[in-house]
C-alpha atoms as a PDB file:
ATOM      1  CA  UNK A   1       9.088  34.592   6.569  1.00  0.00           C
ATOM      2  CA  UNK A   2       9.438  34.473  10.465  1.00  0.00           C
ATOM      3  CA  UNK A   3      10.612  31.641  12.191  1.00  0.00           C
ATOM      4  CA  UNK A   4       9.111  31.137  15.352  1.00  0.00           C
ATOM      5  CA  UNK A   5      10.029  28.513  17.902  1.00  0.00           C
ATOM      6  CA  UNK A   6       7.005  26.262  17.358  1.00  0.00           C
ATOM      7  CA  UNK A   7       8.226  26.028  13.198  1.00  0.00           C
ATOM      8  CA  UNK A   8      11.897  25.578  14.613  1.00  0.00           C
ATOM      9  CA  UNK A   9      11.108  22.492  17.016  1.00  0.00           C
ATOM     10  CA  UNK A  10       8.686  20.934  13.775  1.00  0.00           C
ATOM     11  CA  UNK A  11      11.484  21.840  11.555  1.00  0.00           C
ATOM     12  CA  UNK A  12      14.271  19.802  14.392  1.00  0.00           C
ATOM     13  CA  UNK A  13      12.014  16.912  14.524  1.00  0.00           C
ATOM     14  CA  UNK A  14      11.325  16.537  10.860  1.00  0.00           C
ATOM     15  CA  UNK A  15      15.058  16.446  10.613  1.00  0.00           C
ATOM     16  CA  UNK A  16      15.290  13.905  13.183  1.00  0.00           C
ATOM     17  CA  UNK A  17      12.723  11.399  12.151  1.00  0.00           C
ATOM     18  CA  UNK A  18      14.383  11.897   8.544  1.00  0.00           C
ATOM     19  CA  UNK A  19      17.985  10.767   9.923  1.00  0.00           C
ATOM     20  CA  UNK A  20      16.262   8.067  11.817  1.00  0.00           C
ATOM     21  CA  UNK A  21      14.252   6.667   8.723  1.00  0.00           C
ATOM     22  CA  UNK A  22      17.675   7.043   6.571  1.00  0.00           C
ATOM     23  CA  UNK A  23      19.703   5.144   9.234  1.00  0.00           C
ATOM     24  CA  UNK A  24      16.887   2.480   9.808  1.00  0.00           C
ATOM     25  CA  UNK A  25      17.082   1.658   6.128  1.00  0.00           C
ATOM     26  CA  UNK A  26      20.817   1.780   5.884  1.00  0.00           C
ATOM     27  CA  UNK A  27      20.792  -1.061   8.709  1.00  0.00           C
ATOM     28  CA  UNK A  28      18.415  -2.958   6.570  1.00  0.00           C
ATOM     29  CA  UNK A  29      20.266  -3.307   3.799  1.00  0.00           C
ATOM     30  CA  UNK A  30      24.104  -2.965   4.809  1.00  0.00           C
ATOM     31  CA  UNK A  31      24.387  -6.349   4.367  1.00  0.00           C
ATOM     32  CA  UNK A  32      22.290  -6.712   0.898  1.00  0.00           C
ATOM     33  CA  UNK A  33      24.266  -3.874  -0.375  1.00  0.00           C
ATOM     34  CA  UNK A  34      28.122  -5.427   0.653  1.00  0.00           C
ATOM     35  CA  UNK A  35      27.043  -8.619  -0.828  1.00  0.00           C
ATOM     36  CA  UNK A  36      25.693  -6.982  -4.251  1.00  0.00           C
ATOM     37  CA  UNK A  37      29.165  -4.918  -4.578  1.00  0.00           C
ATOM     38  CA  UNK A  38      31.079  -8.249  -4.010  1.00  0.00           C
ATOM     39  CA  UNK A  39      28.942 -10.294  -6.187  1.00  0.00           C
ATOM     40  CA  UNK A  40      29.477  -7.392  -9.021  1.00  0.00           C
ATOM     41  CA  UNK A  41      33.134  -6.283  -8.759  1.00  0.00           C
ATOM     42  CA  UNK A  42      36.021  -8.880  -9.794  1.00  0.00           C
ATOM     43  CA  UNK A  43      39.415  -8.540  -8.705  1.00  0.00           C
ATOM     44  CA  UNK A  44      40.640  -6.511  -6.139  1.00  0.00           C
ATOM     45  CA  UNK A  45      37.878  -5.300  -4.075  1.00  0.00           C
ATOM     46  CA  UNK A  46      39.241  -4.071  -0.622  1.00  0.00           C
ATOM     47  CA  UNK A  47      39.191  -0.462  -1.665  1.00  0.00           C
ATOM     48  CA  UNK A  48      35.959  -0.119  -2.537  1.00  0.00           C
ATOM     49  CA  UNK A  49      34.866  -2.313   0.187  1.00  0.00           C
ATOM     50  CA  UNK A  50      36.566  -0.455   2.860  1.00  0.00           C
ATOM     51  CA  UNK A  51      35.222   2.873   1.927  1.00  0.00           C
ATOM     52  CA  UNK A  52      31.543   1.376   1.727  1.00  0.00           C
ATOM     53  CA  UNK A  53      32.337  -0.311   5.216  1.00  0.00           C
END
């Protein structure tokens, strides 16, 4: 298969509007998803928080 520079530029941008969609719905639901984990876990819950955070 040959790459030429039209399929690498199609290729970038897919890539691009895929991180873009992924980060759009991460900003969505940050909040939903902190508030599930702190609903769920009893006890100490900093560690996991802070990694999710």
């Amino acid at each position: 298969m040959e790459l030429t520079f039209e399929n690498i530029i199609k290729i970038i941008l897919g890539i691009l509007v895929f991180s873009v969609v992924i980060f759009g719905v991460y900003l969505l639901f940050k909040n939903y998803i902190l508030d599930f984990f702190k609903n769920i876990l009893g006890g100490d819950q900093s560690i996991l928080l802070s990694l999710i955070q």
